[in-house]
C-alpha atoms as a PDB file:
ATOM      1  CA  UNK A   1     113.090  72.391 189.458  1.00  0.00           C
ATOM      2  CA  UNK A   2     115.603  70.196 190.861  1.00  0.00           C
ATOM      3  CA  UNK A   3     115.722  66.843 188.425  1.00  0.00           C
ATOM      4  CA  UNK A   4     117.256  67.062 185.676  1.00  0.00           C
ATOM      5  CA  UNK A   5     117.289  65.325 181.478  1.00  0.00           C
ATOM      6  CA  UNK A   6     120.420  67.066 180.284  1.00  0.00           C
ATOM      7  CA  UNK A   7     123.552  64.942 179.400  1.00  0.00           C
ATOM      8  CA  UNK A   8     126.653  66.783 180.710  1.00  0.00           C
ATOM      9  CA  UNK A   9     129.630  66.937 178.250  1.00  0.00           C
ATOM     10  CA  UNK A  10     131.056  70.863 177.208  1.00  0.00           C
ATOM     11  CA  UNK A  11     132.679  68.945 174.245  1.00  0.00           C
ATOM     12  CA  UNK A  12     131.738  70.090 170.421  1.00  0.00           C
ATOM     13  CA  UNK A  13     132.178  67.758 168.110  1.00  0.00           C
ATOM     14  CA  UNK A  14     133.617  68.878 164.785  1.00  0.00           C
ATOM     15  CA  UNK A  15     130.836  67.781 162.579  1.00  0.00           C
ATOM     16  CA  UNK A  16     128.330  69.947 164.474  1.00  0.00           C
ATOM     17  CA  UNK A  17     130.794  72.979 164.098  1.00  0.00           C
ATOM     18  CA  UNK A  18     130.747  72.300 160.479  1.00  0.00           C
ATOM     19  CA  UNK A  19     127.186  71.343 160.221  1.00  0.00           C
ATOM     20  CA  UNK A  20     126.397  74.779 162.268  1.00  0.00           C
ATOM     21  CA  UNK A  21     128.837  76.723 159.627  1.00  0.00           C
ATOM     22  CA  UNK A  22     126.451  75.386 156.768  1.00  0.00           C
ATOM     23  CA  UNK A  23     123.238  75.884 158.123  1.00  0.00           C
ATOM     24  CA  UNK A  24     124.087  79.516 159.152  1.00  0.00           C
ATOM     25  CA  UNK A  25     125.665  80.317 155.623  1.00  0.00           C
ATOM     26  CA  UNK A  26     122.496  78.687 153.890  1.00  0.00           C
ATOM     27  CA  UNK A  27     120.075  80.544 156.368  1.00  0.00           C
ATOM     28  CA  UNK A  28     121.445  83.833 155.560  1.00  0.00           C
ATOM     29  CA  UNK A  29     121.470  83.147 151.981  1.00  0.00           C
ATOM     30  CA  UNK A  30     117.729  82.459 152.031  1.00  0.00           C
ATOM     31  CA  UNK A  31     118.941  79.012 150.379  1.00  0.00           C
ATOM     32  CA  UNK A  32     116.261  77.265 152.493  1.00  0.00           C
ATOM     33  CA  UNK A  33     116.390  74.307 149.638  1.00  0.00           C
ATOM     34  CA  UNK A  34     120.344  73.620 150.673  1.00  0.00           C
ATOM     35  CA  UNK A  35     119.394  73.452 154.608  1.00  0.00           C
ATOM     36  CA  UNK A  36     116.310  70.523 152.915  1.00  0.00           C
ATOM     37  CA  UNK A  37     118.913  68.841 151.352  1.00  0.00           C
ATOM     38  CA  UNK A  38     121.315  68.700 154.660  1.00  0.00           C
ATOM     39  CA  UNK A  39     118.106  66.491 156.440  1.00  0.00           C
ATOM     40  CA  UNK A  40     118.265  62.691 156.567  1.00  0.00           C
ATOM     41  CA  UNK A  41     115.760  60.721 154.648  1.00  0.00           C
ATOM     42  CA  UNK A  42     113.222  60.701 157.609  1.00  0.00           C
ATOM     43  CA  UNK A  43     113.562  64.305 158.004  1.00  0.00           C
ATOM     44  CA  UNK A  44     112.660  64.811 154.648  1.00  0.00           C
ATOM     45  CA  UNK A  45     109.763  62.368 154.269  1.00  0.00           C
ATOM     46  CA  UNK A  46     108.327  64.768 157.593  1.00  0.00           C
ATOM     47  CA  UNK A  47     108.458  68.193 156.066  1.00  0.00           C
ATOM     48  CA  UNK A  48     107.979  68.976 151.964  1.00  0.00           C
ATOM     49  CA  UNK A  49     110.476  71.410 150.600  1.00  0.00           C
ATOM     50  CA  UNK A  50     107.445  73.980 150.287  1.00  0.00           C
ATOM     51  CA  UNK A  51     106.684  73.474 154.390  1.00  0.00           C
ATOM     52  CA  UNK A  52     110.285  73.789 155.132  1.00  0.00           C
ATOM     53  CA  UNK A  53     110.530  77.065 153.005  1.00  0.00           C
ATOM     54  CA  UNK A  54     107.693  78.689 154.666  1.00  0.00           C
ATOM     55  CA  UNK A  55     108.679  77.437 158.354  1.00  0.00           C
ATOM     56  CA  UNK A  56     112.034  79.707 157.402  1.00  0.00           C
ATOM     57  CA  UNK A  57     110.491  82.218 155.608  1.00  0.00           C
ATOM     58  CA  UNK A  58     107.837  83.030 157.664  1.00  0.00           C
ATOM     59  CA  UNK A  59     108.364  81.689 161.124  1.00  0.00           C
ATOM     60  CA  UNK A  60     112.031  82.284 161.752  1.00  0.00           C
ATOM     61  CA  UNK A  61     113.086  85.000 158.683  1.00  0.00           C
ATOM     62  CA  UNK A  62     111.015  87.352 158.919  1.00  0.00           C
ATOM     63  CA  UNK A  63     110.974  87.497 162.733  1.00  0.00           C
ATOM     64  CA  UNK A  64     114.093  87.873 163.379  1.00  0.00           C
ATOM     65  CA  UNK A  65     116.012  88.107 160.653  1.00  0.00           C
ATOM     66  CA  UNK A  66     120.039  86.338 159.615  1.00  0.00           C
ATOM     67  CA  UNK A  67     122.308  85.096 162.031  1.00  0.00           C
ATOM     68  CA  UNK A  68     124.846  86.918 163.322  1.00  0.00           C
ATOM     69  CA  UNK A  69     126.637  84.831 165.752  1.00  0.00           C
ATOM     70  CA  UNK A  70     126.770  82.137 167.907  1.00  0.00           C
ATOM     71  CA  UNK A  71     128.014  79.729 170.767  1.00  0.00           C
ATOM     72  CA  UNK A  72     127.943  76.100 171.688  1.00  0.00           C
ATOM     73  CA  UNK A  73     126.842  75.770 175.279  1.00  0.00           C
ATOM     74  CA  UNK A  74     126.165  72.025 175.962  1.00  0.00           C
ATOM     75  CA  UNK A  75     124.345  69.276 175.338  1.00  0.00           C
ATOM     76  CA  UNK A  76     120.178  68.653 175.824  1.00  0.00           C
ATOM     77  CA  UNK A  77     118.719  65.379 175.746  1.00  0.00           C
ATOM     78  CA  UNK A  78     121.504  64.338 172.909  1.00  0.00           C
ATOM     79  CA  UNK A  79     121.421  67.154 170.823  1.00  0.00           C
ATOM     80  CA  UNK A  80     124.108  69.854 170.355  1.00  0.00           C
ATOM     81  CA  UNK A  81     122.360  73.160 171.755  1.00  0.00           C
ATOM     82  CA  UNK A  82     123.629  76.656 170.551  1.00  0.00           C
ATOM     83  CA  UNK A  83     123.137  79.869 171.346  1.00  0.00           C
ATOM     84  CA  UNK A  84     122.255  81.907 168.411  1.00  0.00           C
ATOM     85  CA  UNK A  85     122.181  85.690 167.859  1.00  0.00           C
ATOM     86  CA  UNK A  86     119.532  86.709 165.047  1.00  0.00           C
ATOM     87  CA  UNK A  87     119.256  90.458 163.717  1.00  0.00           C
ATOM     88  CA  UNK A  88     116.417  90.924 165.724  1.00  0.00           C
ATOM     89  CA  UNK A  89     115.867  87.775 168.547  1.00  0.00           C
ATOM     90  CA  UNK A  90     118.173  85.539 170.683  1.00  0.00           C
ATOM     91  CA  UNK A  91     117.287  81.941 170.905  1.00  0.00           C
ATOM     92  CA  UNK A  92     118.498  78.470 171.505  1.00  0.00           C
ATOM     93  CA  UNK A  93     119.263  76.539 168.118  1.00  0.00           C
ATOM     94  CA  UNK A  94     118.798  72.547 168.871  1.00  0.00           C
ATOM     95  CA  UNK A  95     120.926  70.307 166.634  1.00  0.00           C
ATOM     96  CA  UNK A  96     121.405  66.609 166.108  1.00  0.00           C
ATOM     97  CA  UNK A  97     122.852  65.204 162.733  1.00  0.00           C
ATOM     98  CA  UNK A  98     123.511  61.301 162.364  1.00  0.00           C
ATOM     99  CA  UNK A  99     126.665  59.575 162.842  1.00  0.00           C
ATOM    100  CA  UNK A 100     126.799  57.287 159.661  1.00  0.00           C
ATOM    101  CA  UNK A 101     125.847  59.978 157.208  1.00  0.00           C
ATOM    102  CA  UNK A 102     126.436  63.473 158.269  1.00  0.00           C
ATOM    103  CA  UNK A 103     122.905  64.182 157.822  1.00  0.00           C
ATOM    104  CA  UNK A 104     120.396  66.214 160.249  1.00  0.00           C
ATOM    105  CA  UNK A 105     118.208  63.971 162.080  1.00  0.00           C
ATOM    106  CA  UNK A 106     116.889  66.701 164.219  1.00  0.00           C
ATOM    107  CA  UNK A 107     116.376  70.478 164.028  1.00  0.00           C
ATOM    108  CA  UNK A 108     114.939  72.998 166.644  1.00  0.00           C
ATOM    109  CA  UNK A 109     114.529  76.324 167.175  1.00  0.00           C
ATOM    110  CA  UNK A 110     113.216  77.612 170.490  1.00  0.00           C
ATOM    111  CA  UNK A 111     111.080  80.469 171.237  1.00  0.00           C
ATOM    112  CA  UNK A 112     112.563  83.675 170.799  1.00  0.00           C
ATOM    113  CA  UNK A 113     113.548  86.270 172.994  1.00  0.00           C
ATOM    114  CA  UNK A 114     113.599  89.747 171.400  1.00  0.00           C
ATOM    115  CA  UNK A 115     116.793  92.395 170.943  1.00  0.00           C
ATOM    116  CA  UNK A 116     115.349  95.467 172.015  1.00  0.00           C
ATOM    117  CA  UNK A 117     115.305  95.365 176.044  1.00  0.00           C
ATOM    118  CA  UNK A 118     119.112  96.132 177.227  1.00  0.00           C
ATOM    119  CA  UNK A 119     120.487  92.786 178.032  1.00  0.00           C
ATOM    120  CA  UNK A 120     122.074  92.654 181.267  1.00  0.00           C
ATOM    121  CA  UNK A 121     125.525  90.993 181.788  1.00  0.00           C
ATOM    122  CA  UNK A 122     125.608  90.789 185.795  1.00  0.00           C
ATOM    123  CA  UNK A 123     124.488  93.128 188.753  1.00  0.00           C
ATOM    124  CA  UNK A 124     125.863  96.086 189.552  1.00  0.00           C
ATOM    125  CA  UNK A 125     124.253  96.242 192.910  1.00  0.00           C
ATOM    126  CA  UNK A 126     125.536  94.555 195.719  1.00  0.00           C
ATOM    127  CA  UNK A 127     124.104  91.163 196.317  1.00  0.00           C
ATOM    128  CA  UNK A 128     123.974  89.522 199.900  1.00  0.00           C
ATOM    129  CA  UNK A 129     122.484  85.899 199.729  1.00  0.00           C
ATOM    130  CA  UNK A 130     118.532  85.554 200.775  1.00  0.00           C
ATOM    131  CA  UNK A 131     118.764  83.222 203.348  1.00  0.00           C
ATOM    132  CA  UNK A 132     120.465  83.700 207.169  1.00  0.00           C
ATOM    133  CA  UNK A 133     122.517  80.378 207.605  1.00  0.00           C
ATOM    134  CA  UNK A 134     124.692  78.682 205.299  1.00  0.00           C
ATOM    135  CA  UNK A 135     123.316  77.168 201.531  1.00  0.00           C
ATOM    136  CA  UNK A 136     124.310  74.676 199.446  1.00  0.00           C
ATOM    137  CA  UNK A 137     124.134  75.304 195.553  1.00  0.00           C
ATOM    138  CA  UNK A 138     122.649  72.505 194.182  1.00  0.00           C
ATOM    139  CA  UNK A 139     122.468  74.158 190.167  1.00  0.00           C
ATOM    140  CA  UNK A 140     124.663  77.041 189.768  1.00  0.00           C
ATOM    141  CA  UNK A 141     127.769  78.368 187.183  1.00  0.00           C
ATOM    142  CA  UNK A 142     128.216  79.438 183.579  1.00  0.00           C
ATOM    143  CA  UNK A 143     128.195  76.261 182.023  1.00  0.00           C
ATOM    144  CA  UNK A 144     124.755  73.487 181.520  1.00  0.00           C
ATOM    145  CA  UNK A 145     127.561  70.810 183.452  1.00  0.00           C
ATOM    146  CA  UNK A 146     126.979  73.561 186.149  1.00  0.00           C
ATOM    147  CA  UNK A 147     123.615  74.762 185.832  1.00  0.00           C
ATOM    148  CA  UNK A 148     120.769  73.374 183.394  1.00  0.00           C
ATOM    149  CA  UNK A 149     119.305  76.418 183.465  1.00  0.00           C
ATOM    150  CA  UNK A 150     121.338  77.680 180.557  1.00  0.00           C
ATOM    151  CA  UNK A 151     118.946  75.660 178.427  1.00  0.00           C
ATOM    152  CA  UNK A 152     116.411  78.434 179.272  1.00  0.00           C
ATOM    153  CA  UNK A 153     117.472  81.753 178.166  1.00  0.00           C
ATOM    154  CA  UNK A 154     115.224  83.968 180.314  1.00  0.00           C
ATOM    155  CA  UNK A 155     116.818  81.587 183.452  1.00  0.00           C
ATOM    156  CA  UNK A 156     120.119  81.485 182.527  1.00  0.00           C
ATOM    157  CA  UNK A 157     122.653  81.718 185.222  1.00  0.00           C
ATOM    158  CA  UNK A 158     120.243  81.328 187.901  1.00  0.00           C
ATOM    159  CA  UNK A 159     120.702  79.063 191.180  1.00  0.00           C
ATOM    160  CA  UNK A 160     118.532  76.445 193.155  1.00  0.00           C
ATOM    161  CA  UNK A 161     119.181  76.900 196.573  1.00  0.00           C
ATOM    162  CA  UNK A 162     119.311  73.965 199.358  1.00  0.00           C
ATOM    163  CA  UNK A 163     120.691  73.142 202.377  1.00  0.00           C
ATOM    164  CA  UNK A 164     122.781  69.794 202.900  1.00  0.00           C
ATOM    165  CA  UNK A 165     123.754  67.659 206.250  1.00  0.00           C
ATOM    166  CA  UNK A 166     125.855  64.741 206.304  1.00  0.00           C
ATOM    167  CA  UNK A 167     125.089  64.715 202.118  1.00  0.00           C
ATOM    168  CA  UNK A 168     121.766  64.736 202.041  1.00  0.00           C
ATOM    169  CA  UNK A 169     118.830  67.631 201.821  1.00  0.00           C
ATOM    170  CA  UNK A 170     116.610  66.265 204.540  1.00  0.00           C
ATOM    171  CA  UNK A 171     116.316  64.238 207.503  1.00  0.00           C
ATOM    172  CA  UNK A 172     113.016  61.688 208.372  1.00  0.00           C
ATOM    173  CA  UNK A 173     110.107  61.014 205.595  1.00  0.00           C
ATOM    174  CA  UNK A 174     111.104  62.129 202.087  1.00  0.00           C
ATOM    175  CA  UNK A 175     107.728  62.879 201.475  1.00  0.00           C
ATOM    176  CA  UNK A 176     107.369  65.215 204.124  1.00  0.00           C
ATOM    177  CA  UNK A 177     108.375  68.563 203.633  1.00  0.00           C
ATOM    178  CA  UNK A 178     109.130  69.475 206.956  1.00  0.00           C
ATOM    179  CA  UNK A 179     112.104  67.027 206.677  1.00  0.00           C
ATOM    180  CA  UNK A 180     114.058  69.140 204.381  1.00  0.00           C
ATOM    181  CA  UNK A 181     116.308  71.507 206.498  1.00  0.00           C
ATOM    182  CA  UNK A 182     115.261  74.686 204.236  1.00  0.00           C
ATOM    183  CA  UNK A 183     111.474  74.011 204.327  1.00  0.00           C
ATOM    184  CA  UNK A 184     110.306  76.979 206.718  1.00  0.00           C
ATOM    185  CA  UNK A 185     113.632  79.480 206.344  1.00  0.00           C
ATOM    186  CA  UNK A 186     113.228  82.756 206.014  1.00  0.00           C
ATOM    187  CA  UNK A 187     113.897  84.435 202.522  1.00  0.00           C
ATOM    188  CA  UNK A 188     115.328  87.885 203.072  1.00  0.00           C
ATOM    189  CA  UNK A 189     116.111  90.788 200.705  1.00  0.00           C
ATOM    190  CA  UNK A 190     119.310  90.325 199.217  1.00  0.00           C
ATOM    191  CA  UNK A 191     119.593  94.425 198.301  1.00  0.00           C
ATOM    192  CA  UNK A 192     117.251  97.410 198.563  1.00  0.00           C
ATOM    193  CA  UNK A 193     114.927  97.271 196.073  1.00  0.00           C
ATOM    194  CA  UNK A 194     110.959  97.537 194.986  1.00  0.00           C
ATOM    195  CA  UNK A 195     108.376  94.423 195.043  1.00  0.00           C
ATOM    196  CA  UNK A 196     106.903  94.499 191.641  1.00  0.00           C
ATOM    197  CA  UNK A 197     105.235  91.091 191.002  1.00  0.00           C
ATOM    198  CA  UNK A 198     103.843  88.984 193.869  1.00  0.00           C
ATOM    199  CA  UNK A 199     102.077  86.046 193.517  1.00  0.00           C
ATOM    200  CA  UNK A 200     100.450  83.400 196.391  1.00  0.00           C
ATOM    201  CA  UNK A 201      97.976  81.081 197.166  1.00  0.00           C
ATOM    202  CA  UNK A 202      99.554  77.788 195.363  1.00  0.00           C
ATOM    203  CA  UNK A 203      99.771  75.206 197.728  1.00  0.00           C
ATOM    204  CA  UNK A 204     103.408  73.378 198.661  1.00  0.00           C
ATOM    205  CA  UNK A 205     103.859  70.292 196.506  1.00  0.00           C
ATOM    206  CA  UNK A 206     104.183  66.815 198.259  1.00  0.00           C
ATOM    207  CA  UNK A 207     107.928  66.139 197.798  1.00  0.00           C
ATOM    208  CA  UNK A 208     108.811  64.068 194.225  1.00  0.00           C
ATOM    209  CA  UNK A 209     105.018  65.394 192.876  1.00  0.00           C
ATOM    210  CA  UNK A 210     105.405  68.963 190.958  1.00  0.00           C
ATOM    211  CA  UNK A 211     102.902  71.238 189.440  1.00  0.00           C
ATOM    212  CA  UNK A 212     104.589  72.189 185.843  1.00  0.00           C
ATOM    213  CA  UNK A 213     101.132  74.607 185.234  1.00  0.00           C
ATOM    214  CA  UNK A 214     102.134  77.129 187.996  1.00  0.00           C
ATOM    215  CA  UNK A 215     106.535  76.778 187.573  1.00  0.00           C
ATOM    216  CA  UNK A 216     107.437  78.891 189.520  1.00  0.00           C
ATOM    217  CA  UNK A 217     105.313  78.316 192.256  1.00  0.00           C
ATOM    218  CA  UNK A 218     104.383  81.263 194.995  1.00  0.00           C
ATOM    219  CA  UNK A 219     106.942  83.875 193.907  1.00  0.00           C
ATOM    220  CA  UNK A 220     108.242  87.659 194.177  1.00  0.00           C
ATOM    221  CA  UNK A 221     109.706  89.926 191.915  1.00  0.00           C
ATOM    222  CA  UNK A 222     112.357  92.620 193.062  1.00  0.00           C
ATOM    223  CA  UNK A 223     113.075  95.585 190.843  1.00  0.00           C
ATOM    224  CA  UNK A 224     116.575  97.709 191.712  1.00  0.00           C
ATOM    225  CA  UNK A 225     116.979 100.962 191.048  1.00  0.00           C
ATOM    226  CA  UNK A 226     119.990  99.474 188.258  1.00  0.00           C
ATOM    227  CA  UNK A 227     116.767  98.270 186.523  1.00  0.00           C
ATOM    228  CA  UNK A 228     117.873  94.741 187.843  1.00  0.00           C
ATOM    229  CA  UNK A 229     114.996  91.975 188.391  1.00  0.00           C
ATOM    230  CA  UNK A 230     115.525  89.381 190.908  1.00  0.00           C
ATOM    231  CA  UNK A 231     113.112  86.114 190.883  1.00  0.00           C
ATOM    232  CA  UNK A 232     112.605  84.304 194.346  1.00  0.00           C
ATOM    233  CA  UNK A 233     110.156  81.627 193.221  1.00  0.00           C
ATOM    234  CA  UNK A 234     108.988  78.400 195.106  1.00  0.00           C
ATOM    235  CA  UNK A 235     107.924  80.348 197.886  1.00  0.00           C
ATOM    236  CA  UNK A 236     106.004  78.949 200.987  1.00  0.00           C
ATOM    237  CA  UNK A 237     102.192  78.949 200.574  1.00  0.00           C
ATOM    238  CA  UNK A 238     100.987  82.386 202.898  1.00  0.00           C
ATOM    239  CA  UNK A 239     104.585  82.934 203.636  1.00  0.00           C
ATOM    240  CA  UNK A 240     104.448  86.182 201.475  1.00  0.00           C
ATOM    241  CA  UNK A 241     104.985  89.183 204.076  1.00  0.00           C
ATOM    242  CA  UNK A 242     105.559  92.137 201.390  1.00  0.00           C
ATOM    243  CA  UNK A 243     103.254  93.594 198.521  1.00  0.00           C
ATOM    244  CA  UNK A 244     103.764  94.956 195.196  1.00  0.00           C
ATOM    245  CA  UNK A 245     104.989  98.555 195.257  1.00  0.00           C
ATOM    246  CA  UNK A 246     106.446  98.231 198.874  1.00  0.00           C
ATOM    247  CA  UNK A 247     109.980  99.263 198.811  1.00  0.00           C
ATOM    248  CA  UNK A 248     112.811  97.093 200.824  1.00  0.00           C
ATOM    249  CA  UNK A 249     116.061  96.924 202.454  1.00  0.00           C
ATOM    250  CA  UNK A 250     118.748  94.477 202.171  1.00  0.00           C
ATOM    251  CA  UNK A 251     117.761  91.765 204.465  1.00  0.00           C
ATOM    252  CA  UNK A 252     114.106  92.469 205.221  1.00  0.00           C
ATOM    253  CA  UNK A 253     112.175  89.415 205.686  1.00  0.00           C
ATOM    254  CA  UNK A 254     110.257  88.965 202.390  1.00  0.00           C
ATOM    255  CA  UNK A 255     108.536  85.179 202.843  1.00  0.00           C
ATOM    256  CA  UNK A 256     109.510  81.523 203.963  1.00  0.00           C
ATOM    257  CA  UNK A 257     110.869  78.800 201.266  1.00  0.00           C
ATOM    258  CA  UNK A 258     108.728  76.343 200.423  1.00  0.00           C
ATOM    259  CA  UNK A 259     108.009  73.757 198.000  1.00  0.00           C
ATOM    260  CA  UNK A 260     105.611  75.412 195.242  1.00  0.00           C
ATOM    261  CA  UNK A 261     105.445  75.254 191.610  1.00  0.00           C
ATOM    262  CA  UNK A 262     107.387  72.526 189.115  1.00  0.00           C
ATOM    263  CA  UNK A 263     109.748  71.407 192.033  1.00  0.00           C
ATOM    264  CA  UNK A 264     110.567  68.128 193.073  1.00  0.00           C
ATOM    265  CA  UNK A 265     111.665  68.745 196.734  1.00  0.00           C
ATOM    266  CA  UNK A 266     112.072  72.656 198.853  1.00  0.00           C
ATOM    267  CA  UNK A 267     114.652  74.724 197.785  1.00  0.00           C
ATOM    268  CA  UNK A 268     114.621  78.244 196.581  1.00  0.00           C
ATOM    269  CA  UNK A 269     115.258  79.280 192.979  1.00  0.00           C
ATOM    270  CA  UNK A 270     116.703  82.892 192.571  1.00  0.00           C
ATOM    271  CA  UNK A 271     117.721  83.975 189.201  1.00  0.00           C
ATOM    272  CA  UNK A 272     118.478  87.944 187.886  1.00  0.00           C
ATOM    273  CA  UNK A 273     117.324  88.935 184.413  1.00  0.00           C
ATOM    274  CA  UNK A 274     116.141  92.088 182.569  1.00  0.00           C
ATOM    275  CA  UNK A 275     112.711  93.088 182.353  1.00  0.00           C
ATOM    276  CA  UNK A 276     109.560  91.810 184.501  1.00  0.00           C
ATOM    277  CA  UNK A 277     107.603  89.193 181.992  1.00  0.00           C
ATOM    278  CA  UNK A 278     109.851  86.142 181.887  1.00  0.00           C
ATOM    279  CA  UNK A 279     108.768  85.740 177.902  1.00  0.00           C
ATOM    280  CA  UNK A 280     110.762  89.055 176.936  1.00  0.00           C
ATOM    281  CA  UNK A 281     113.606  88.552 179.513  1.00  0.00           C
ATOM    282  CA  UNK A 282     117.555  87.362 179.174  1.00  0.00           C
ATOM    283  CA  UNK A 283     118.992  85.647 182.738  1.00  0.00           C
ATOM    284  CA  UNK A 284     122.010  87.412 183.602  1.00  0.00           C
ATOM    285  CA  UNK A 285     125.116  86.525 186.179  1.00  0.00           C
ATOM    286  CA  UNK A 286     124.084  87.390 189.612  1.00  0.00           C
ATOM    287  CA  UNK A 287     127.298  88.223 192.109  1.00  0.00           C
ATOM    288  CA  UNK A 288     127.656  88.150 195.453  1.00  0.00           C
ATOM    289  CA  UNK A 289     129.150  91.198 197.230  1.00  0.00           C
ATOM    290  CA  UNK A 290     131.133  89.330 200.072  1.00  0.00           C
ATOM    291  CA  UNK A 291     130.188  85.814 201.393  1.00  0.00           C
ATOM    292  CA  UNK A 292     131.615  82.737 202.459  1.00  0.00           C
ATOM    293  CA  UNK A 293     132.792  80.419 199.693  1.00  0.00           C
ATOM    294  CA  UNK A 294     133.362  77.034 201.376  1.00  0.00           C
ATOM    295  CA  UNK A 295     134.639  78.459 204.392  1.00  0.00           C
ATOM    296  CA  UNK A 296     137.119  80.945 202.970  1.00  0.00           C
ATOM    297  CA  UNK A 297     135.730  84.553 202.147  1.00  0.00           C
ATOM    298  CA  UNK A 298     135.258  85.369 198.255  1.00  0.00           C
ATOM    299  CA  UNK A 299     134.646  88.776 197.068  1.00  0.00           C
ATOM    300  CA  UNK A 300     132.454  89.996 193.995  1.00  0.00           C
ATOM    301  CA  UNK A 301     132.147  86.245 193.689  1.00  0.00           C
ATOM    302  CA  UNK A 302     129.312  84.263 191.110  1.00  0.00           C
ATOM    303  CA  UNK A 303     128.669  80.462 193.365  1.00  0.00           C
ATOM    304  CA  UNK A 304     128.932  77.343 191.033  1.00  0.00           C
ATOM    305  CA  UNK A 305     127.303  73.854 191.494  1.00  0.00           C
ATOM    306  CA  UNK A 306     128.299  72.350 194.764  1.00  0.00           C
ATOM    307  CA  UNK A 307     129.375  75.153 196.557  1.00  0.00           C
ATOM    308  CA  UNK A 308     128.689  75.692 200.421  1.00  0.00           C
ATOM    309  CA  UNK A 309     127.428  79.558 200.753  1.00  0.00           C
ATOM    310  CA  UNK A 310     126.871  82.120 203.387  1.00  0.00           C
ATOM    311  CA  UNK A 311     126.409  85.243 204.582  1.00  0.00           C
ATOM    312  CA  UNK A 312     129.450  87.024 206.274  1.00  0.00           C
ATOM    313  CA  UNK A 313     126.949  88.278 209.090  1.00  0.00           C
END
């Protein structure tokens, strides 16, 4: 997905910081009454005292236990988003309290991802980039001002790939996908690794139209021998070359990038995490061996938004 609803500011304000303080103090006091009495007077005509005791209690409590830590990461759709360590789960806490009274106006808690896979902080296998000619990162970094997909923990860190001339991603009818200059290019193994989920037959979107049922679109799953799992989704329709099971080497031709799944124009999406189902799995940093960072050569080097990529061979 290339669009975008995130508002781009790395900036905590101190009220949240407090706010965040008092609603992990409460939380791990079981003083589920206190966080009811933080809420604004809509919140509170929403949810009864009883419904907001059971909602911690039961959904969030006895899941995954008291908070340990956590991290301020950005902003989403106006609300302060943090990423929250739990005994048991890591998830994304959504916050937004009210300017004239301090009060919580809005409170979220997304799906959980659980503790007990290893958690990968970056690859320890050496990475070429999947495609032959240069790229331009369109989403990419550490930060959401980067890279929205820090909003999504299983996709965090990952990259959506284009190519650019003159500024722009195509060339002729927007809605055409053979006018976007990746539309057709080959996607190649970036390391040596097994195919362990491959999936086809969804058609190419029309460009701007997106199909949010099948995300990620026609896609393949590479498994290193680190226990590493690269994602190559949006994949050409029939492009798929390679099977699950079939081992590869770095630079083998594994399908063409297309424009499939909840995508608004061709690009590739490629994204590292740590287990196969993307409901258990935590994105983690993928690096580049040795490429070409805007014409000068970077080593052991992670690409940020904006950057023109490539290949040293």
């Amino acid at each position: 997905m290339l669009v975008s609803g995130f508002a781009f500011s790395q900036t905590e304000l101190p009220q949240y910081s407090n706010m965040i303080s008092q609603i992990a103090s409460l939380y791990n006091a079981q003083d589920y009454q206190g966080i009811y009495r933080l809420y604004d007077e809509n919140m509170q005509k929403a949810i009864t005292q009883e419904e907001n005791r059971k909602f911690f209690t039961d959904n969030v409590n006895r899941i995954m236990g008291n908070i340990k830590e956590w991290e301020f990461i950005g902003f989403q759709r106006g609300a302060h988003v943090y990423r929250t360590l739990f005994d048991r789960a890591l998830t994304n806490l959504m916050l937004t309290i009210s300017g004239q009274n301090n009060r919580i106006v809005g409170f979220y808690i997304a799906p959980a991802r659980p503790i007990g896979i290893p958690v990968l902080e970056r690859n320890t296998t050496k990475m070429i980039i999947p495609l032959q000619e240069e790229v331009f990162v369109y989403w990419g970094g550490t930060t959401l001002e980067q890279n929205y997909h820090l909003a999504e923990i299983s996709q965090q860190y990952a990259y959506d790939i284009l190519m650019e001339a003159d500024g722009s991603s195509y060339q002729g009818d927007p809605k055409d996908n053979n006018s976007y200059f990746i539309f057709g290019k080959e996607i190649i193994a970036p390391c040596a690794a097994r195919v362990v989920r491959v999936v086809n037959g969804i058609a190419d979107n029309v460009p701007g139209e997106v199909n949010p049922v099948q995300h990620a679109g026609n896609h393949i799953i590479l498994r290193t021998d680190n226990e590493e799992y690269i994602v190559l989704a949006h994949l050409m329709l029939d492009s798929i070359v390679v099977e699950e099971g079939q081992d590869v080497q770095q630079g083998e031709l594994l399908a063409l990038c297309g424009n499939s799944g909840n995508t608004t124009e061709p690009h590739l999406h490629l994204s590292l995490q740590n287990t196969l189902e993307e409901e258990e799995a935590t994105g983690a940093r993928l690096y580049f061996d040795q490429i070409y960072v805007n014409g000068e050569i970077n080593t052991d080097y992670l690409p940020v938004k904006e950057d023109f990529i490539r290949n040293l061979e």
